[in-house]
Protein backbone atom coordinates (compact mmCIF):
# COMPACT_ATOMS: atom_id res chain seq x y z
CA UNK A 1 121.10 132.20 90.71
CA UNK A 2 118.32 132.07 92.75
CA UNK A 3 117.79 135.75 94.06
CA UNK A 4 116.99 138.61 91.17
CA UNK A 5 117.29 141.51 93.59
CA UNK A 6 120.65 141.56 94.35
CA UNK A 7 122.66 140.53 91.52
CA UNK A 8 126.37 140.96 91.15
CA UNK A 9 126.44 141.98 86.89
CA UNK A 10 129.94 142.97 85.95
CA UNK A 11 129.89 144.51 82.13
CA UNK A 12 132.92 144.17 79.61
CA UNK A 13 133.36 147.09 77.12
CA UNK A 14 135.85 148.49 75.41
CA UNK A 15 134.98 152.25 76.34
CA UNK A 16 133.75 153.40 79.42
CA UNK A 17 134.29 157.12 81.06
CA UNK A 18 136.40 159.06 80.70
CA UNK A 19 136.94 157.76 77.33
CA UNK A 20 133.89 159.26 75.24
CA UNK A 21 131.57 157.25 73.27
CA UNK A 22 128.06 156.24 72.80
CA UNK A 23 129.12 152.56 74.47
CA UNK A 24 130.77 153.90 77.20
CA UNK A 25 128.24 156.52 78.01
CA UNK A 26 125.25 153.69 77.76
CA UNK A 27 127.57 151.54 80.11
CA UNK A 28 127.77 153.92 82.85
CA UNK A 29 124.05 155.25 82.95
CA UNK A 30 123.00 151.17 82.75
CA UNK A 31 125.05 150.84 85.64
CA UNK A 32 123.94 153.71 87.50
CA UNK A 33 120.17 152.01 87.21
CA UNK A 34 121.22 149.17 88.10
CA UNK A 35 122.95 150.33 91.43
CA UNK A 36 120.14 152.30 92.19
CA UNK A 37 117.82 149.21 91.95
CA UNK A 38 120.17 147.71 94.51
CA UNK A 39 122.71 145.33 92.33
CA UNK A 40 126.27 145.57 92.75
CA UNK A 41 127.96 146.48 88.98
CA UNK A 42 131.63 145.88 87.87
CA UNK A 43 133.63 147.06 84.90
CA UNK A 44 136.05 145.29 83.03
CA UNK A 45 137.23 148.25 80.17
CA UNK A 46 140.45 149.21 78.85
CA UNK A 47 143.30 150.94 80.92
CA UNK A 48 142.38 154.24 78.79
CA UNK A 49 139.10 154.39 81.76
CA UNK A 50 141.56 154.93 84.22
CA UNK A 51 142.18 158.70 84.44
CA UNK A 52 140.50 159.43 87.65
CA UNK A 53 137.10 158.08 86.77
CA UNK A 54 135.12 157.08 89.85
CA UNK A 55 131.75 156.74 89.67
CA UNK A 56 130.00 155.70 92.90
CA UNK A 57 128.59 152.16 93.62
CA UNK A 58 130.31 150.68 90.41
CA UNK A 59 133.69 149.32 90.94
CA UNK A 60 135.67 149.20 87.56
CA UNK A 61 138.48 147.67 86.05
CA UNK A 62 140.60 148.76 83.75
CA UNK A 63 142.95 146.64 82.73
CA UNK A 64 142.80 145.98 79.61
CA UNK A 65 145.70 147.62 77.20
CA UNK A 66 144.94 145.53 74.17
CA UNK A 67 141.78 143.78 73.49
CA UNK A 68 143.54 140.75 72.15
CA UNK A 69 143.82 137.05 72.53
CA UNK A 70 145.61 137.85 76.07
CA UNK A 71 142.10 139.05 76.99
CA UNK A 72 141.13 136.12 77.54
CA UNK A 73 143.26 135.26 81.32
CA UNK A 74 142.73 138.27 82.16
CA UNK A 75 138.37 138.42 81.70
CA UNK A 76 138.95 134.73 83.38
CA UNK A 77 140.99 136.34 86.41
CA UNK A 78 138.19 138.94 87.43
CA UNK A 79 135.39 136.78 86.74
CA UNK A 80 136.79 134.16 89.12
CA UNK A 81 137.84 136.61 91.68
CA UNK A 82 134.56 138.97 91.28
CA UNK A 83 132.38 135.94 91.38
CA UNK A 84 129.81 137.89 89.31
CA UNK A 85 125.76 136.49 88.72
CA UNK A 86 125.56 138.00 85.56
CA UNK A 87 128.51 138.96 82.83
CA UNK A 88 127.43 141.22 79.82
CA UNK A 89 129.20 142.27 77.02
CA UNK A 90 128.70 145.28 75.53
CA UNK A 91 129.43 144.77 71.98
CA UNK A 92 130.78 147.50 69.19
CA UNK A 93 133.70 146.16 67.27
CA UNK A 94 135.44 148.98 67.05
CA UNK A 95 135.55 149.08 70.68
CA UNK A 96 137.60 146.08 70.70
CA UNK A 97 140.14 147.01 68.38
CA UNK A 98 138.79 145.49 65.91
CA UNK A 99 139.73 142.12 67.42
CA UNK A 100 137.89 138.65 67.34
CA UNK A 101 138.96 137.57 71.13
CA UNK A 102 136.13 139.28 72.55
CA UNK A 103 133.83 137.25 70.33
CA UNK A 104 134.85 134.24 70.79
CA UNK A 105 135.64 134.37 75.18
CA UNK A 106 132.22 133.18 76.22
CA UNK A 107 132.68 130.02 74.30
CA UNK A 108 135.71 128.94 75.83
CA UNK A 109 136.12 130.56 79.50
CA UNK A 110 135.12 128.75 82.79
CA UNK A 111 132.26 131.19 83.90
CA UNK A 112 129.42 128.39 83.95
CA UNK A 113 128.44 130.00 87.02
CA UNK A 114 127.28 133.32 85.41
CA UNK A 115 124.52 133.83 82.88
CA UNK A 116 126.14 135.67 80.13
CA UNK A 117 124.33 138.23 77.82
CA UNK A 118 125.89 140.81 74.95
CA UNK A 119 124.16 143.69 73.69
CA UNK A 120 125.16 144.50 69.96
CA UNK A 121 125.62 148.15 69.66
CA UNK A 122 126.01 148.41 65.93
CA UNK A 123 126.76 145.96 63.73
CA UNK A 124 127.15 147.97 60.50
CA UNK A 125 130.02 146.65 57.93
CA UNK A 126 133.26 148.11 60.28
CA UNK A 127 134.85 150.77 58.00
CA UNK A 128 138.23 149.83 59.45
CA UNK A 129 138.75 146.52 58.26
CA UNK A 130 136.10 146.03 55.63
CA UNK A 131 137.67 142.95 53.80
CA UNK A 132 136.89 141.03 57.10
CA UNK A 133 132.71 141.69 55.54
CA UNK A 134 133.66 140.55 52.21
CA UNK A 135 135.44 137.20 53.67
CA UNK A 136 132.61 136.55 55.85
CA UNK A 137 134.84 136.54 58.68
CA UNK A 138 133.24 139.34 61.03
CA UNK A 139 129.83 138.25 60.63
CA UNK A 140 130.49 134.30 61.61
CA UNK A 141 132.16 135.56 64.47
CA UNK A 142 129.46 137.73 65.50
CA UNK A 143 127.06 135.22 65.16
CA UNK A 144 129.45 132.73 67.32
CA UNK A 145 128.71 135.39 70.17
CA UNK A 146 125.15 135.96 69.52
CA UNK A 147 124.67 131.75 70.13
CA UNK A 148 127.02 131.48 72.73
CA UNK A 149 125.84 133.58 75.34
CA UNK A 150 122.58 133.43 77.25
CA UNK A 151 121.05 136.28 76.50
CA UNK A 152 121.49 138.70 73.20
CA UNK A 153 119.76 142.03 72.94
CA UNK A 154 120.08 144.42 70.24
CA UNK A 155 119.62 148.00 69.92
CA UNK A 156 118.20 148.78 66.59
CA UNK A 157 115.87 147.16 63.91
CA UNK A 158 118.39 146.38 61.32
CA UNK A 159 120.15 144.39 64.19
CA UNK A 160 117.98 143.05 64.73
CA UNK A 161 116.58 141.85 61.69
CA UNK A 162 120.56 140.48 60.49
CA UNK A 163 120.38 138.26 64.04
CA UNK A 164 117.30 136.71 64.21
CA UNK A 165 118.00 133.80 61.90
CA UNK A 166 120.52 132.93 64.36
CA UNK A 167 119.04 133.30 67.34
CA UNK A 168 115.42 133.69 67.34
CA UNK A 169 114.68 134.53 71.08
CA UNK A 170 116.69 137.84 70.73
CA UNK A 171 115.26 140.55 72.37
């Protein structure tokens, strides 16, 4: 990637308008900026975006009925056809059905070509599964992510804080 000012960034998340939620609301105004600075944006979200969304300048997918280990083709599929620069997660748990595909995609899918980044929107104990916590099962996945990926940003101080020791250049 040798040109910043016109990047092709395509964003997976698990809500994104009309579906409400503090994710999905970030998503869109993110990509809004980043249209307006001249990048072209893509969503991959769940099929629940679809009800006659359009939001011009970002071209969205959603396909996505189950954010399960069939994920995975699919996220490969529209990264290999959308040939994106840039792919970046944005990462609530709940968002993702509680699911650890999501996590663990970036390690094993063929996008060398694109820098991949994940924002972690909140990674308080999930109140929907909370033995995963106790087994130490959510957090070693969510650490998988944060190392795998390229880039890992974080949106609050206690975020922050749990993801430092593994991976000290987080911004």
């Amino acid at each position: 990637m040798t040109n910043l000012s016109n990047l092709r960034i395509l964003f997976i998340t698990g809500e994104y308008p009309p579906m409400q939620g503090g994710v999905a609301d970030y998503t869109r105004e993110l990509g809004r900026a980043l249209v307006g600075l001249g990048h072209e944006v893509g969503v991959v979200t769940s099929v629940d975006a679809t009800k006659g969304w359009v939001e011009p300048g970002i071209e969205v997918f959603p396909r996505i009925e189950r954010w399960g280990w069939q994920v995975w083709s699919e996220l490969d599929k529209v990264v290999g056809d959308w040939r994106p620069d840039v792919v970046h997660i944005q990462y609530q748990t709940a968002a993702y059905g509680m699911h650890p595909a999501i996590n663990l995609w970036p390690r094993r899918s063929h996008h060398s070509q694109a820098l991949t980044a994940v924002t972690f929107h909140d990674l308080l104990v999930p109140y929907l599964f909370p033995k995963a916590h106790w087994l130490g099962l959510r957090r070693r996945v969510t650490n998988m992510l944060a190392r795998t990926v390229d880039l890992a940003i974080t949106t609050n101080p206690e975020d922050t804080l749990a993801l430092r020791p593994v991976r000290p250049d987080l911004v």
